[in-house]
N, C-alpha and C. Protein backbone atom coordinates (compact mmCIF):
# COMPACT_ATOMS: atom_id res chain seq x y z
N UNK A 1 0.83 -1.19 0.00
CA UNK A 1 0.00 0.00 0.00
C UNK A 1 0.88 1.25 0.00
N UNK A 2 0.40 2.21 -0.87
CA UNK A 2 1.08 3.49 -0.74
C UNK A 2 0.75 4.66 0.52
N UNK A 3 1.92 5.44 1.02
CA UNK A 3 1.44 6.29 1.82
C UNK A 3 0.71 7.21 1.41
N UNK A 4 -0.18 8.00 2.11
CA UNK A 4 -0.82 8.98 1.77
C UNK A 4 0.05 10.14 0.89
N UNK A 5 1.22 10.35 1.62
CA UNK A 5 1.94 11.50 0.54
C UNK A 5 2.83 10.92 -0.63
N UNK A 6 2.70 9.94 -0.96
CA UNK A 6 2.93 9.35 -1.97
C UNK A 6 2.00 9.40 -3.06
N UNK A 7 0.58 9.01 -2.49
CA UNK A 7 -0.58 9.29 -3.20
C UNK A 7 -0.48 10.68 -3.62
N UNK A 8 -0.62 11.62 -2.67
CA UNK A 8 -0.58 13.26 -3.06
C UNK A 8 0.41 13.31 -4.11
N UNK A 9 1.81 12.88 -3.79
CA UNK A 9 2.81 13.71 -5.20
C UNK A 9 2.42 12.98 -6.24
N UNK A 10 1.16 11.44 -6.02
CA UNK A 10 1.42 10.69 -8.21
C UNK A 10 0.43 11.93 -7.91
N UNK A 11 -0.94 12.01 -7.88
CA UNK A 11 -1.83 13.35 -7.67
C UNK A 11 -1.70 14.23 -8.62
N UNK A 12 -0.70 14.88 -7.87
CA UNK A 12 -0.40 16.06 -8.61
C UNK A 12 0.50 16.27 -9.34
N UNK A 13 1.34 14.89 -9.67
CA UNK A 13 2.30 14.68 -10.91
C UNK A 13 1.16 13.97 -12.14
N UNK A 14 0.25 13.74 -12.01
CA UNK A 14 -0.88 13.23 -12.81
C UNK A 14 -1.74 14.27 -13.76
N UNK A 15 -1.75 15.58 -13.13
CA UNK A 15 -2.29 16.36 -13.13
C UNK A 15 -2.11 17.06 -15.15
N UNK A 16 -2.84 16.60 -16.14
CA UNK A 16 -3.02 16.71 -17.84
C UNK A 16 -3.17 18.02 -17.80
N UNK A 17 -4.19 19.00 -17.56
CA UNK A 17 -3.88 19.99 -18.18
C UNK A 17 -3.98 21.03 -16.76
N UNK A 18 -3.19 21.25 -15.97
CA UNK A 18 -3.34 22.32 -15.03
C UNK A 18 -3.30 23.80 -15.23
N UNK A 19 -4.31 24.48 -14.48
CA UNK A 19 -3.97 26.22 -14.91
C UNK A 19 -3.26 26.90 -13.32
N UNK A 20 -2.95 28.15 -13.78
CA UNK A 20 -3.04 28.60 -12.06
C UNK A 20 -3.50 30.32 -12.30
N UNK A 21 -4.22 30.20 -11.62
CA UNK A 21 -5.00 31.71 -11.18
C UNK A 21 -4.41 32.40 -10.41
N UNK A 22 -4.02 33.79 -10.25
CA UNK A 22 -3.66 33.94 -9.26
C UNK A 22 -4.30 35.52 -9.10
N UNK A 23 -5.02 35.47 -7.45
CA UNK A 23 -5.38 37.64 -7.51
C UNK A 23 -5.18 37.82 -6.24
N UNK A 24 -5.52 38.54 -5.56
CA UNK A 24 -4.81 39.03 -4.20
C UNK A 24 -5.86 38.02 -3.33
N UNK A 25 -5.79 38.36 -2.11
CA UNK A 25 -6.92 37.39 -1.03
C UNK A 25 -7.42 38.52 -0.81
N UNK A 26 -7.15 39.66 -0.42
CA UNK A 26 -8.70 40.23 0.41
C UNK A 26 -7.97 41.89 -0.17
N UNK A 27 -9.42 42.43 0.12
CA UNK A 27 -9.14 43.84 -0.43
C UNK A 27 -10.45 44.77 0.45
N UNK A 28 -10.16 45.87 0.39
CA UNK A 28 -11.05 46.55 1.13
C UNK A 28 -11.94 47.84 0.15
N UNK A 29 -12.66 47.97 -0.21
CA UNK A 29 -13.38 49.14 -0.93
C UNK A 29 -14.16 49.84 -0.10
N UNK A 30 -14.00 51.24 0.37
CA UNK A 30 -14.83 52.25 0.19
C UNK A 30 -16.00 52.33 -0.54
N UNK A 31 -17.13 52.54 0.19
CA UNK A 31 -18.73 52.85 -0.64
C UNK A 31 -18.59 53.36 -1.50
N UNK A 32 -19.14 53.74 -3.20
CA UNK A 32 -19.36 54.08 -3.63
C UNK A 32 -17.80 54.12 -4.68
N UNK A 33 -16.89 53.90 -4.31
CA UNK A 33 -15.62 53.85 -4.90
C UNK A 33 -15.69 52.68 -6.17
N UNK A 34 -14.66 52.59 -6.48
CA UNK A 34 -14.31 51.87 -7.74
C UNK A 34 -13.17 50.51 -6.89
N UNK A 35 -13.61 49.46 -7.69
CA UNK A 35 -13.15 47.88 -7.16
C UNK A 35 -12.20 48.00 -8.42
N UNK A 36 -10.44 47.60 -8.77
CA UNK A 36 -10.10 46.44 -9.58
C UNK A 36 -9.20 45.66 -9.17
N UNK A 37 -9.84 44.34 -9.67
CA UNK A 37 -8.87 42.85 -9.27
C UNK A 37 -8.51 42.67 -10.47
N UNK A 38 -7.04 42.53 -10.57
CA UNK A 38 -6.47 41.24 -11.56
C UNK A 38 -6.69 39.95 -11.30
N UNK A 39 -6.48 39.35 -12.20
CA UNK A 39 -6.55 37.95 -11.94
C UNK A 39 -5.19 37.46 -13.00
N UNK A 40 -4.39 36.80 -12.58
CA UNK A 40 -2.71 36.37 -13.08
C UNK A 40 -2.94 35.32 -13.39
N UNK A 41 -3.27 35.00 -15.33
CA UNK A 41 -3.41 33.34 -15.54
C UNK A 41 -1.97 32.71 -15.68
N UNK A 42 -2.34 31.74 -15.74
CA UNK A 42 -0.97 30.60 -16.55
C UNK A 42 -0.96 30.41 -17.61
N UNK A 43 -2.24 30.95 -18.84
CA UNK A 43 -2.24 30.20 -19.69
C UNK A 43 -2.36 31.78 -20.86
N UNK A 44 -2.90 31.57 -22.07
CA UNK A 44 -2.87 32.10 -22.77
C UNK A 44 -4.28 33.18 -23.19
N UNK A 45 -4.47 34.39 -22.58
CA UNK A 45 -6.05 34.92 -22.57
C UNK A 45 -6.65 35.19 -23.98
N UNK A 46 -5.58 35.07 -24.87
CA UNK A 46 -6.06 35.44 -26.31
C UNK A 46 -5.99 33.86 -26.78
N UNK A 47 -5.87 32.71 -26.33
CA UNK A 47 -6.97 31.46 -26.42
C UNK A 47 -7.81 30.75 -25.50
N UNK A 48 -7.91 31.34 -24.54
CA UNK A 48 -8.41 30.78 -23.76
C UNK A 48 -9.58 32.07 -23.05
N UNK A 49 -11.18 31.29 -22.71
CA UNK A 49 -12.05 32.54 -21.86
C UNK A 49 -11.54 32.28 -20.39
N UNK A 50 -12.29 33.69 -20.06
CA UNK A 50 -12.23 33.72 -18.28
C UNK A 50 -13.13 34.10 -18.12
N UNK A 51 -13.70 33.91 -17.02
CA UNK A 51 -14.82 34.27 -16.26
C UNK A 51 -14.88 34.85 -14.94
N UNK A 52 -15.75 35.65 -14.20
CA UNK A 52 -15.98 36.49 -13.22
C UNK A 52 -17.22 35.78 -12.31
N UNK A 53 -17.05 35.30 -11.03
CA UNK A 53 -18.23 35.04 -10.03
C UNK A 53 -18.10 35.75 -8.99
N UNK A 54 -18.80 35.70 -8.21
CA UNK A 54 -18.63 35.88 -6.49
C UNK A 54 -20.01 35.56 -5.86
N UNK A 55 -19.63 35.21 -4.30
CA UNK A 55 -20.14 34.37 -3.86
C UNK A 55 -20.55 35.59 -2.49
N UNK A 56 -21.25 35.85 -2.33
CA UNK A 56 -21.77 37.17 -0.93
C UNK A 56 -22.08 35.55 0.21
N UNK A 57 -21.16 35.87 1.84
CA UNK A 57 -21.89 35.52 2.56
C UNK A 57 -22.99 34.77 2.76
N UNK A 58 -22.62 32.97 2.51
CA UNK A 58 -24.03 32.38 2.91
C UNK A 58 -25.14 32.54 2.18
N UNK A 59 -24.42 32.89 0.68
CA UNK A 59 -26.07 32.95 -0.54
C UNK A 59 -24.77 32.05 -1.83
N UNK A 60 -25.65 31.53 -2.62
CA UNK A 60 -24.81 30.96 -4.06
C UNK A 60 -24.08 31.83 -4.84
N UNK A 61 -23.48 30.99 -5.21
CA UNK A 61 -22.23 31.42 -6.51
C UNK A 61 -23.24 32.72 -7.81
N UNK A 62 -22.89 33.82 -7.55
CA UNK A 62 -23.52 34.72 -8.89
C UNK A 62 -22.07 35.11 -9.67
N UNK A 63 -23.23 34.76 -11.34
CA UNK A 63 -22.08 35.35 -12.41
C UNK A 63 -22.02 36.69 -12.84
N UNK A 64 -20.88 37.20 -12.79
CA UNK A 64 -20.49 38.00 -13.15
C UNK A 64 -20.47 38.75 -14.67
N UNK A 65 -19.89 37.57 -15.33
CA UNK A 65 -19.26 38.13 -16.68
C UNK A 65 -18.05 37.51 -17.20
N UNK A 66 -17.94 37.19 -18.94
CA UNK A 66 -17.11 36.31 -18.91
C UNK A 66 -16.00 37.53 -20.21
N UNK A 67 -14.58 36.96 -20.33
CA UNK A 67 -14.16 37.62 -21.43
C UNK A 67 -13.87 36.41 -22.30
N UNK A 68 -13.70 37.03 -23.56
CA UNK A 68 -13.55 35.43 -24.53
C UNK A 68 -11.98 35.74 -25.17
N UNK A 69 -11.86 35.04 -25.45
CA UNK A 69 -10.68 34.78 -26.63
C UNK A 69 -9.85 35.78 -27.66
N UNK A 70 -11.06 36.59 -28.14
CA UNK A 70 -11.45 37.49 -29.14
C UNK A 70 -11.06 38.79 -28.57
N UNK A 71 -11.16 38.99 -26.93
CA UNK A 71 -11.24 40.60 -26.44
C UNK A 71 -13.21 40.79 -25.94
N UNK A 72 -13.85 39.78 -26.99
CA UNK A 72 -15.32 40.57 -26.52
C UNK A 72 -15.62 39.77 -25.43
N UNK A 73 -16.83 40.19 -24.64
CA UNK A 73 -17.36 39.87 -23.34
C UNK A 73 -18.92 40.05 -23.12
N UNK A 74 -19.21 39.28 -22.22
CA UNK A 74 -20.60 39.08 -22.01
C UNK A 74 -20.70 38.97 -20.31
N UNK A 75 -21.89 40.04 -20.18
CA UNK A 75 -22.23 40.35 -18.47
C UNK A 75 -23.30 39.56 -18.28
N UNK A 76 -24.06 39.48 -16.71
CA UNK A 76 -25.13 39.47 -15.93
C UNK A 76 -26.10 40.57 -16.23
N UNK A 77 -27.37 40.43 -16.79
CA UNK A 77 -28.42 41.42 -16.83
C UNK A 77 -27.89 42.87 -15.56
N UNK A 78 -27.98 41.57 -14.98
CA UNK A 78 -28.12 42.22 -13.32
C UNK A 78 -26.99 43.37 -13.04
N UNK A 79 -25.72 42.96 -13.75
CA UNK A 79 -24.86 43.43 -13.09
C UNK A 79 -23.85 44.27 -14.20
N UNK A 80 -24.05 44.27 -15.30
CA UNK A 80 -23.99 44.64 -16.67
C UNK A 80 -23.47 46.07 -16.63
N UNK A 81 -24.18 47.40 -15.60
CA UNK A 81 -23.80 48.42 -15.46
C UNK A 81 -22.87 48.85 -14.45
N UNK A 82 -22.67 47.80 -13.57
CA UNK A 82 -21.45 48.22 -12.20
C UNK A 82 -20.48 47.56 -12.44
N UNK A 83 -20.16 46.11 -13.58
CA UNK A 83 -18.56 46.12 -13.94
C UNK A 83 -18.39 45.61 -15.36
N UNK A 84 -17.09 45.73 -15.21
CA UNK A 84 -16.46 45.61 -16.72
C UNK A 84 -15.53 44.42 -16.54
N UNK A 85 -15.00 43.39 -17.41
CA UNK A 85 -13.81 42.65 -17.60
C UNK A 85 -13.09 43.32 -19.03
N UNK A 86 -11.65 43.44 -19.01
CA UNK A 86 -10.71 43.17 -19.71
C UNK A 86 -9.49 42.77 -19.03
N UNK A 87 -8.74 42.52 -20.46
CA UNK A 87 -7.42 41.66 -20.51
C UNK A 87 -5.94 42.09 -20.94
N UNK A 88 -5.01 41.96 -20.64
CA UNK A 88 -3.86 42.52 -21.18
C UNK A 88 -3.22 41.45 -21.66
N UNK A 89 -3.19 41.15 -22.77
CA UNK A 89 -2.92 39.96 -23.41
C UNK A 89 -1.20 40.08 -23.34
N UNK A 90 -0.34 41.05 -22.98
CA UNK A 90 0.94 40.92 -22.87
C UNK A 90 1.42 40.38 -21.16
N UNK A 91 0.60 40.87 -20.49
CA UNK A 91 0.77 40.25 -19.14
C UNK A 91 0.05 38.64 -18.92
N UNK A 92 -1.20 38.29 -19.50
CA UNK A 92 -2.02 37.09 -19.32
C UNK A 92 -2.61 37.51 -17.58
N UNK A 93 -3.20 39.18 -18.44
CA UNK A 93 -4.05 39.22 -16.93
C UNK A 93 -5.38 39.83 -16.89
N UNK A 94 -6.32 39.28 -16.38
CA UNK A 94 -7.73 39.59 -16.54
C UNK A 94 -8.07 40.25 -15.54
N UNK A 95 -8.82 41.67 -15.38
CA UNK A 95 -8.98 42.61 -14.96
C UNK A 95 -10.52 42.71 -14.65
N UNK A 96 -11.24 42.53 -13.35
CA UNK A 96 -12.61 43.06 -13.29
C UNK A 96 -12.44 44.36 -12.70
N UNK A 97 -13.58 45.49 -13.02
CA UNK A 97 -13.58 46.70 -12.79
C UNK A 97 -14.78 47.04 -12.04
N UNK A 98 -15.17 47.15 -10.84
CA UNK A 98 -16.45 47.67 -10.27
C UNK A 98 -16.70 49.12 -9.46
N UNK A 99 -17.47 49.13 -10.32
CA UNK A 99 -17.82 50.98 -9.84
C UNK A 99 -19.15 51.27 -9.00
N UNK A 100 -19.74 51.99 -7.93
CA UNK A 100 -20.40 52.58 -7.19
C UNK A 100 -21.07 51.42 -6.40
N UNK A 101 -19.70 50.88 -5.27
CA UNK A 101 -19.76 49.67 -4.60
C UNK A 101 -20.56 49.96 -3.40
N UNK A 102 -21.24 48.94 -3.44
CA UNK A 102 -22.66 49.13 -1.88
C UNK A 102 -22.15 48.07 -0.94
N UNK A 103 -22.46 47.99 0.03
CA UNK A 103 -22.40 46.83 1.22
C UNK A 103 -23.45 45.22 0.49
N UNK A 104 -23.73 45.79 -0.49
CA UNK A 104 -24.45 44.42 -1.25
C UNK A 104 -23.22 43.69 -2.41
N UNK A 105 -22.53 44.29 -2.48
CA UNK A 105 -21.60 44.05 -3.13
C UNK A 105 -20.00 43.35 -2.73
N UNK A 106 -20.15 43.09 -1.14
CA UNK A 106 -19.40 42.41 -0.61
C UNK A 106 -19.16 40.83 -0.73
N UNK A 107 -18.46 40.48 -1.27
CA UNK A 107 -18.46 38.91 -1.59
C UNK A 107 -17.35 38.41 -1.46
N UNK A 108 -16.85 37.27 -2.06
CA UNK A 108 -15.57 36.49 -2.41
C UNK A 108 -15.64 36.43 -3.72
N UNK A 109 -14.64 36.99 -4.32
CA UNK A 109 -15.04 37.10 -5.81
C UNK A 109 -13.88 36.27 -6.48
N UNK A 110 -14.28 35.69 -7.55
CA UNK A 110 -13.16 34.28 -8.21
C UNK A 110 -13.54 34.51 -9.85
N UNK A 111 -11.92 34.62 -10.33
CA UNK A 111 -11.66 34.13 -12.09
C UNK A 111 -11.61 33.11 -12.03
N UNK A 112 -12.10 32.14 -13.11
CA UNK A 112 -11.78 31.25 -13.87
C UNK A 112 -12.01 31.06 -15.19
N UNK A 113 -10.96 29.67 -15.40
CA UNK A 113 -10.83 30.04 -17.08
C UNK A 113 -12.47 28.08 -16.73
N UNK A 114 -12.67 29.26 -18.04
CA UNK A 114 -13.90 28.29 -18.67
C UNK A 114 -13.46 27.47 -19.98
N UNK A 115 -14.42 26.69 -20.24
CA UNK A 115 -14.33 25.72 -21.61
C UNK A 115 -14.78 26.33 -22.82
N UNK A 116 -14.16 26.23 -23.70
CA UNK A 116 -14.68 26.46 -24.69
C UNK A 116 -15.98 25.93 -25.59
């Protein structure tokens, strides 16, 4: 039988197509101020989409907004007028932008790259 951390390194030496995300852990906004997070991929943003969620306190996962491949992007009805995504395709970094932030707007907010 194998040890447990034996198991862990085949794991994650197993691991076909891995990405890595990377944006800060916590941030603080002022009411009514302007929010932006990067988000630091691994992979390539001019082939690959990303996407925008966050999760408020003890309610489900809401979408945000995704960017595609192309540069174009698609929002939440809902949320369509308080942010924006773009990308800097020389860094491989995806950028959400939120403007006239309320105490409803407090969440855990997460990129990921989606499927094509």
């Amino acid at each position: 039988m194998l040890s447990p951390s034996l198991l862990l390194l085949l794991a994650a030496a197993s691991c076909v197509h891995c990405e890595e995300l990377t944006q800060p852990a916590s941030m603080v906004v002022v009411l009514d101020q302007t929010l932006t997070i990067d988000c630091k991929v691994s992979y390539s943003v001019s082939s690959e989409y990303t996407g925008w969620i966050r999760q408020p306190a003890g309610k489900a996962l809401e979408w945000i907004g995704n960017i595609y491949s192309d540069g174009s992007s698609a929002y939440s009805d809902k949320l369509k007028n308080k942010f924006s995504i773009s990308r800097n395709t020389g860094t491989n970094t995806v950028t959400l932008q939120g403007q006239n932030l309320q105490t409803e707007d407090t969440a855990v907010y997460y990129c990921a790259r989606l499927p094509q």
